[in-house]
Protein backbone atom coordinates (compact mmCIF):
# COMPACT_ATOMS: atom_id res chain seq x y z
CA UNK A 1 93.96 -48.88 198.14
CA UNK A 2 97.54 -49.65 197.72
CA UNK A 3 99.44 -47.80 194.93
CA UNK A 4 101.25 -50.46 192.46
CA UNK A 5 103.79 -47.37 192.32
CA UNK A 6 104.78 -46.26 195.86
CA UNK A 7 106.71 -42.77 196.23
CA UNK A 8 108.94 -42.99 198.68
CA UNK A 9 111.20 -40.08 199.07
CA UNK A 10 114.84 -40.45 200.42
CA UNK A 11 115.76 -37.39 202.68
CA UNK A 12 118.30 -36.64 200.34
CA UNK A 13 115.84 -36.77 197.34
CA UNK A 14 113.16 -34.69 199.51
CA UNK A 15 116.04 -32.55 199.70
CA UNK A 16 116.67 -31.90 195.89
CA UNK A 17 113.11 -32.01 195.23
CA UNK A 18 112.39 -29.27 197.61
CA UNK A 19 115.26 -27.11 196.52
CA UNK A 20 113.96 -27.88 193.15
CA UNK A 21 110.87 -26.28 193.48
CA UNK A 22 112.27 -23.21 195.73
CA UNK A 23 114.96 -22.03 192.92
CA UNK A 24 112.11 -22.16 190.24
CA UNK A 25 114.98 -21.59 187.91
CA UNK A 26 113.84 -25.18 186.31
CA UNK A 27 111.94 -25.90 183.72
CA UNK A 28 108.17 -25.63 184.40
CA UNK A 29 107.92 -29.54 183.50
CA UNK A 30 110.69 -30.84 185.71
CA UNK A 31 108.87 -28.00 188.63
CA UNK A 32 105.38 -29.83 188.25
CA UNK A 33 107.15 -33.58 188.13
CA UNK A 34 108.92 -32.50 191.26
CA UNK A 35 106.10 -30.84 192.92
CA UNK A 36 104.23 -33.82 192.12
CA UNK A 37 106.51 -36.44 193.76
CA UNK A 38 106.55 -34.34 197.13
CA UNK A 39 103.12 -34.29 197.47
CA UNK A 40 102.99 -38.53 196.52
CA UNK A 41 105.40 -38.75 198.99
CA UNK A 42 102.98 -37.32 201.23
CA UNK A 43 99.84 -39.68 200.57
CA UNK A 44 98.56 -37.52 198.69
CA UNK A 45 95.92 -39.33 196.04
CA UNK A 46 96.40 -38.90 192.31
CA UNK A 47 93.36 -37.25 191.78
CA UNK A 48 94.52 -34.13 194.50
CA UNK A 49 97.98 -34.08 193.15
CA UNK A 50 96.67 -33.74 189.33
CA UNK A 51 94.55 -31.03 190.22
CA UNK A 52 97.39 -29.07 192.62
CA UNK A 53 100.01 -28.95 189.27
CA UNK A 54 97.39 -28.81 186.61
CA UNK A 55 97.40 -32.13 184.48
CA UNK A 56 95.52 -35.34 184.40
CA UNK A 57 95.60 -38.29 186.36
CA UNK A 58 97.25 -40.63 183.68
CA UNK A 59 100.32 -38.31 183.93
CA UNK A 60 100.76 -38.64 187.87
CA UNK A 61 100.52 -42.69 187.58
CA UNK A 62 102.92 -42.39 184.62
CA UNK A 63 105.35 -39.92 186.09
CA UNK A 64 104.74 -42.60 189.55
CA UNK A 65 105.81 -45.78 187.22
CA UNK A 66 108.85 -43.86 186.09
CA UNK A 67 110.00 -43.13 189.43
CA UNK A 68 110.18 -46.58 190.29
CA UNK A 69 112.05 -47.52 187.73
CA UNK A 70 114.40 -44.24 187.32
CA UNK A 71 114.35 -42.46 190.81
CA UNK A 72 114.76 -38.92 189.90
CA UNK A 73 115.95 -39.74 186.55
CA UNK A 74 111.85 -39.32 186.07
CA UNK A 75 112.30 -35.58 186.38
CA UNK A 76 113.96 -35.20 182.76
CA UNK A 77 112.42 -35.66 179.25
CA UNK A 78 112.87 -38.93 177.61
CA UNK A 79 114.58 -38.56 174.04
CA UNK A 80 112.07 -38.07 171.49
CA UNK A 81 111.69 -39.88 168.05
CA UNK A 82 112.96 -38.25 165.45
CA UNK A 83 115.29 -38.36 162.60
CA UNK A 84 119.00 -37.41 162.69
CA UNK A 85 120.10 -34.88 160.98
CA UNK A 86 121.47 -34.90 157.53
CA UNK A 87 123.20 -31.80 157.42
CA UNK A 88 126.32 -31.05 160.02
CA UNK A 89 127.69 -27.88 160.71
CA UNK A 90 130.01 -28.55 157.65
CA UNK A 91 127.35 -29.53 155.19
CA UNK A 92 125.10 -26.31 156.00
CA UNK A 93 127.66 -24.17 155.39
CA UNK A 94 128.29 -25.86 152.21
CA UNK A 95 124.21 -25.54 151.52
CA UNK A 96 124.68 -21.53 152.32
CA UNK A 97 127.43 -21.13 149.80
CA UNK A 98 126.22 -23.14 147.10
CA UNK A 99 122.79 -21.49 147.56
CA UNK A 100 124.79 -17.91 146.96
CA UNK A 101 126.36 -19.39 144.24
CA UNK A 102 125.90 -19.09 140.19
CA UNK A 103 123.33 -20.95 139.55
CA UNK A 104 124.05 -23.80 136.60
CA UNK A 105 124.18 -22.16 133.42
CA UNK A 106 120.57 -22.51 131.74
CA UNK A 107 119.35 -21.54 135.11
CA UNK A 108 118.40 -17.84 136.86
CA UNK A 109 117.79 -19.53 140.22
CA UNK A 110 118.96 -22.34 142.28
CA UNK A 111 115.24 -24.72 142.65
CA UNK A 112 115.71 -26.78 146.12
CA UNK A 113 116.27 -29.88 143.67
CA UNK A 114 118.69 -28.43 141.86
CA UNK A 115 120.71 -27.54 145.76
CA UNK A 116 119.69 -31.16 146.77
CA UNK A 117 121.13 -33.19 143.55
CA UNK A 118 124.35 -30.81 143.57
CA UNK A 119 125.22 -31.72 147.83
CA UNK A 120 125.10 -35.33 146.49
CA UNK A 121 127.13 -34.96 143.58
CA UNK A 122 129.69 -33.26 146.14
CA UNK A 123 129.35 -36.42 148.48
CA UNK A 124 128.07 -33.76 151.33
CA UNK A 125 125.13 -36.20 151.57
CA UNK A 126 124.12 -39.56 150.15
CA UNK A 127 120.30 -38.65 150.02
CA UNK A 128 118.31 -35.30 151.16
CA UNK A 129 114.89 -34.64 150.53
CA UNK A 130 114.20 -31.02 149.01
CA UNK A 131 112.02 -30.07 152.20
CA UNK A 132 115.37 -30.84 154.17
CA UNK A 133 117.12 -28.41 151.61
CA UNK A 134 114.26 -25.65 152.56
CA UNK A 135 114.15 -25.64 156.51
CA UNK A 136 118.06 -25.54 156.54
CA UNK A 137 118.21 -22.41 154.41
CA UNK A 138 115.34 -21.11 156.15
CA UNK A 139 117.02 -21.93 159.85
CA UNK A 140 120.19 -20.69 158.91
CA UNK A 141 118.66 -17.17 156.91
């Protein structure tokens, strides 16, 4: 049966690919999307090629769909989803010395709502959640 997603290798990307895997100073994903694509090149059926680097059968006809439309752009990670953040360099540092700051008077302690509501009073931030507030003082110690 003919593949709807053909690998066909150029020598030089049979080249790359094949230093690629020989270096194994990659990471283990772009290793197994490369070894995969040599062995596609090859003939080699899905169902053989999942089994030689250890995933499933969707992944090969995925990674084989990407190739066709990226070439060995397929080897990298797509961006993920995911939120920007809120906080720059300049704001965290601002969130470290507020935190080690006197807290308002009326107040032993900083609360995360209390750090959140004072950033946007300084214009560091229009909004920030109070979890936000937690992971970057956690992150940054």
């Amino acid at each position: 049966m003919k593949k709807l997603h053909p690998v066909e290798l150029t020598d030089d990307e049979r080249q790359q690919l094949h230093q690629l895997t020989r270096t194994g100073t990659a990471a283990a994903r772009r290793i197994r999307r490369a070894r995969s694509l040599l062995l596609a090149d090859q003939g080699v059926p899905d169902q053989r090629i999942a089994a030689a680097v250890g995933c499933c059968v969707a992944t090969i006809e995925n990674l084989r769909r990407r190739f066709a439309r990226d070439r060995l752009g397929a080897l990298d990670d797509r961006p993920r989803p995911g939120a920007t953040c809120l906080l720059d360099g300049k704001g965290e540092a601002v969130l470290g010395e507020l935190a080690k700051s006197t807290p308002p008077q009326g107040r032993a302690t900083w609360s995360l709502r209390l750090l959140a509501d004072r950033l946007i009073e300084l214009q560091v931030v229009e909004t920030i959640s109070e979890e936000t507030v937690r992971r970057t003082l956690k992150k940054n110690g």
